[in-house]
C-alpha atoms as a PDB file:
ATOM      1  CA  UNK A   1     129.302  45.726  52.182  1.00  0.00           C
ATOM      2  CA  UNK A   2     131.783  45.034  54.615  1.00  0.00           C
ATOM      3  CA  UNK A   3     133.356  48.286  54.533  1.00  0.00           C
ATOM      4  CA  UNK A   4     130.475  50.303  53.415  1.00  0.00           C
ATOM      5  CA  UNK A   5     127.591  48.734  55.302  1.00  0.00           C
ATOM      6  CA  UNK A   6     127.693  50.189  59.204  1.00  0.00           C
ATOM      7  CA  UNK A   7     125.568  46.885  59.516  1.00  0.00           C
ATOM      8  CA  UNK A   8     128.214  44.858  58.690  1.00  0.00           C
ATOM      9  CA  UNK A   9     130.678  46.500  61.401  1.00  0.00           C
ATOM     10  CA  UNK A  10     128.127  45.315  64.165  1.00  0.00           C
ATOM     11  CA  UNK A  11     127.405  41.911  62.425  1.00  0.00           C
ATOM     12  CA  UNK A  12     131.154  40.876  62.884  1.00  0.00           C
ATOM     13  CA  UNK A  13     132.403  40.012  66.796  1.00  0.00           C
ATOM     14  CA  UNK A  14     135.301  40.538  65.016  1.00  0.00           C
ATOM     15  CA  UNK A  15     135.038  42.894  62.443  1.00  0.00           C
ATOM     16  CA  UNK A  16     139.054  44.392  62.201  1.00  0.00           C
ATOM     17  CA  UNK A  17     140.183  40.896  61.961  1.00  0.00           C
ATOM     18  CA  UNK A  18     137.828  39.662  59.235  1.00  0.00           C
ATOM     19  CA  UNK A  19     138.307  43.193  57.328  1.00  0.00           C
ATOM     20  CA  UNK A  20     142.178  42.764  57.440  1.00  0.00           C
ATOM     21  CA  UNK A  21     141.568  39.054  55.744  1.00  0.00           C
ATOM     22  CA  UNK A  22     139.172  40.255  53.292  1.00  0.00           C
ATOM     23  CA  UNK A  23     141.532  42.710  51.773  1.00  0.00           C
ATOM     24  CA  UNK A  24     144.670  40.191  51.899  1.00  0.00           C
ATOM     25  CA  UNK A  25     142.107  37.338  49.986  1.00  0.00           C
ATOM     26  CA  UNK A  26     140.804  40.309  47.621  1.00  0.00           C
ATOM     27  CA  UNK A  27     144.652  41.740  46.913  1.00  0.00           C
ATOM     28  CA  UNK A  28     145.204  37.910  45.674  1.00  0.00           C
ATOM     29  CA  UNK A  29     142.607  37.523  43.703  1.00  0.00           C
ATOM     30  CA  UNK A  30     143.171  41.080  41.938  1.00  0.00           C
ATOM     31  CA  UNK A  31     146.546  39.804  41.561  1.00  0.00           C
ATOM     32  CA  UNK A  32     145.219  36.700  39.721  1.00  0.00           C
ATOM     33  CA  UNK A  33     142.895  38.682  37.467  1.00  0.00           C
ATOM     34  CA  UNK A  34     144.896  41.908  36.784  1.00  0.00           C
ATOM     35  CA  UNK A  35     143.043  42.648  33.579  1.00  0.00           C
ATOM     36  CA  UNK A  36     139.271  42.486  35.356  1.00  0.00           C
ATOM     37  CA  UNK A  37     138.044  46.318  35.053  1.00  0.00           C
ATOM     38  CA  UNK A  38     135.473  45.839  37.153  1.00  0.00           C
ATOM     39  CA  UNK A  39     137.627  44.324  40.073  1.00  0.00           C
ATOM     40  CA  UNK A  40     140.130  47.290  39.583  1.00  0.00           C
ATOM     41  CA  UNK A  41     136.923  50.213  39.920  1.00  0.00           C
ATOM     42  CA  UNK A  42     135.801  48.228  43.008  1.00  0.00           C
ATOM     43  CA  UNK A  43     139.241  48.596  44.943  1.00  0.00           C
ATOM     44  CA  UNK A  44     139.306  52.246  43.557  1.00  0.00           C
ATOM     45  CA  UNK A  45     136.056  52.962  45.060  1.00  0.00           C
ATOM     46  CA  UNK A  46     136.395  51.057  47.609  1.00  0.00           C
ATOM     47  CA  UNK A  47     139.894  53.115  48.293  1.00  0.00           C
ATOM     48  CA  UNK A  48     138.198  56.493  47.972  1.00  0.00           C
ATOM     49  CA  UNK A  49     135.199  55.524  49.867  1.00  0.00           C
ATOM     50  CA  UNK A  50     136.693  53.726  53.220  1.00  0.00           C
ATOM     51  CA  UNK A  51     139.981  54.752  55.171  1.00  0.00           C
ATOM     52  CA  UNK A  52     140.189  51.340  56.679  1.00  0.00           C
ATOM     53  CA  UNK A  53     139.992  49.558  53.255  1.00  0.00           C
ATOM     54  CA  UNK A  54     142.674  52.067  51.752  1.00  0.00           C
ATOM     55  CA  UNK A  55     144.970  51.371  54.706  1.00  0.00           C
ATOM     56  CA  UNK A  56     144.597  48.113  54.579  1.00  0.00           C
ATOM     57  CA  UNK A  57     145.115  47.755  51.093  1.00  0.00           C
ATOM     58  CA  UNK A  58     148.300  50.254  51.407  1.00  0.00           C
ATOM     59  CA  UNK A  59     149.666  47.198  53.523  1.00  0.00           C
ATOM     60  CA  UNK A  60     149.720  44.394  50.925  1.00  0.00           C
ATOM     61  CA  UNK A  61     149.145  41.800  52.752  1.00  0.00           C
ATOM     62  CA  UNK A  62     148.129  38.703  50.595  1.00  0.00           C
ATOM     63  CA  UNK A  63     146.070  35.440  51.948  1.00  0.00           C
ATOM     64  CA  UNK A  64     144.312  32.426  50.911  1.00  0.00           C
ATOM     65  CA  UNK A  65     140.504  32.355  52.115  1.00  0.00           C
ATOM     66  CA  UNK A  66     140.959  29.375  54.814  1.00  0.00           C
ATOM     67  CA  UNK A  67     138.413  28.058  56.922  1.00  0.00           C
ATOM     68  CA  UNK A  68     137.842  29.890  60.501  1.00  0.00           C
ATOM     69  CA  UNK A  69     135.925  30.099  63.527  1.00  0.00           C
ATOM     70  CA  UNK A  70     133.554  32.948  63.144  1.00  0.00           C
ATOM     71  CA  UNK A  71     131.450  35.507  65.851  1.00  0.00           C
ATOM     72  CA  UNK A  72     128.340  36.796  64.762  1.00  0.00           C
ATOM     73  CA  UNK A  73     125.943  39.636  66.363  1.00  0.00           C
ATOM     74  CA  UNK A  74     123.035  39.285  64.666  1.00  0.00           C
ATOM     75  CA  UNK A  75     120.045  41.508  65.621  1.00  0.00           C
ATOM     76  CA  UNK A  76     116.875  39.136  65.261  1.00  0.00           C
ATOM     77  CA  UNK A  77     119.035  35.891  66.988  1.00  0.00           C
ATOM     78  CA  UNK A  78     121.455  37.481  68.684  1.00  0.00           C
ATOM     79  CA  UNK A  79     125.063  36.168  68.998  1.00  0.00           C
ATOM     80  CA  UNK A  80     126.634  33.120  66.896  1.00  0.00           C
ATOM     81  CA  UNK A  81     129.420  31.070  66.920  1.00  0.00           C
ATOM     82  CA  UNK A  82     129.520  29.523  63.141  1.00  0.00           C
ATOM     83  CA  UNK A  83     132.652  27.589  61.300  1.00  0.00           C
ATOM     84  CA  UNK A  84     133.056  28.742  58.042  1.00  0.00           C
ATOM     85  CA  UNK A  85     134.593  26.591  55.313  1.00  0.00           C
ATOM     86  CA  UNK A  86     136.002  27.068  52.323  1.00  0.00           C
ATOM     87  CA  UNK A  87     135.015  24.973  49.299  1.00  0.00           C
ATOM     88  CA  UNK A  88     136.669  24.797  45.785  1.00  0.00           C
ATOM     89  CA  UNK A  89     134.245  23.005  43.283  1.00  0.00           C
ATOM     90  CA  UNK A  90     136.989  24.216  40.572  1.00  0.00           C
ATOM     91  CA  UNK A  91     139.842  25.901  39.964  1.00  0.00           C
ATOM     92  CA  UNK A  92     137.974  28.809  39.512  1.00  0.00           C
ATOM     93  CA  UNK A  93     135.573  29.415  42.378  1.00  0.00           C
ATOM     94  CA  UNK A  94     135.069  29.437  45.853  1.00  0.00           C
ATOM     95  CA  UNK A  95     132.538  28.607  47.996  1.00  0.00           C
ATOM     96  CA  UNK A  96     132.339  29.607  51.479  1.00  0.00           C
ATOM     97  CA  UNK A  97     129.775  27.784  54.054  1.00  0.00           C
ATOM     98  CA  UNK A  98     128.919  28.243  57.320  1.00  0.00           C
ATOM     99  CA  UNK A  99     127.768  26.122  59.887  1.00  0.00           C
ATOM    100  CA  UNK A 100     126.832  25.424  63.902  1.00  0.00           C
ATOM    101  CA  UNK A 101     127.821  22.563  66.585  1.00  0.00           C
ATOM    102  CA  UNK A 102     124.942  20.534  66.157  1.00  0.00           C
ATOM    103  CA  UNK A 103     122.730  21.270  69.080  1.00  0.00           C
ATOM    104  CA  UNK A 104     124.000  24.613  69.947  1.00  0.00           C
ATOM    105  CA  UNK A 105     122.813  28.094  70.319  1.00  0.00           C
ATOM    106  CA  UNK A 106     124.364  28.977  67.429  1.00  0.00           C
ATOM    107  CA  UNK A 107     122.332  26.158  65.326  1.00  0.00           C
ATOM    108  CA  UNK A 108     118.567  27.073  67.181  1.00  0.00           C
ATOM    109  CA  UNK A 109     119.613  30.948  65.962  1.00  0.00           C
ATOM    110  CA  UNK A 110     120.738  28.979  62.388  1.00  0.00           C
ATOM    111  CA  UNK A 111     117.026  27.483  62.358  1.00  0.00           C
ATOM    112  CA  UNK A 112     115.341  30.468  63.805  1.00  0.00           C
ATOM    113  CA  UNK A 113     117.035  32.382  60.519  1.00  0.00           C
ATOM    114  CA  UNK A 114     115.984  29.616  57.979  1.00  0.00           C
ATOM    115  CA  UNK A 115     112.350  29.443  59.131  1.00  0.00           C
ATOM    116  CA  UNK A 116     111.947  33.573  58.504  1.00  0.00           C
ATOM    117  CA  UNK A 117     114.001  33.251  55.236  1.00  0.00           C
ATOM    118  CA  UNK A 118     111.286  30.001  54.215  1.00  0.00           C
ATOM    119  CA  UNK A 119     108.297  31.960  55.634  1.00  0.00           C
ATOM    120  CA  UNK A 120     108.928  34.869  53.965  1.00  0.00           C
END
């Protein structure tokens, strides 16, 4: 989605930056799991399909998922300033959360999102 998705493009303050650390996280993990089929079609298609993923991938940069300071546009709430962390509940999965400053614009847009989700 984030390459394929024009939603995703607005969605991300950010978007070059979290693009280039998506591919260096997802050229780790194919290193890790160099016999997965499915995880060598996606970076094919993915390749074929988006000039900024190919490029990016042409680069080889490799990175951990680490925690960051992300900058959201979202189009019901509007712009968000969320922390995302990275969790490891085992050796073999991640978890990523995000979250607000307590208090913040960022957390009323956070509530205003889980009251639609709950409603709906």
């Amino acid at each position: 989605m984030l390459f394929l998705d024009a939603h995703m493009r607005e969605l991300y303050v950010h978007w070059p930056e979290k693009t280039r650390e998506s591919v260096a996280y997802l050229r780790m993990l194919a290193a890790r799991h160099a016999e997965d089929p499915k995880l060598a079609e996606m970076v094919g298609d993915l390749c074929v399909r988006s000039s900024r993923f190919a490029a990016l991938w042409a680069d080889h940069a490799v990175e951990e998922c680490e925690p960051a300071v992300r900058e959201f546009r979202h189009p019901v709430v509007g712009r968000m300033t969320l922390h995302q962390e990275v969790l490891h509940p085992d050796a073999s999965d991640q978890l990523l959360t995000f979250t607000a400053e307590p208090g913040s614009p960022s957390a009323a847009a956070l509530h205003l999102l889980a009251r639609a989700v709950y409603a709906g």
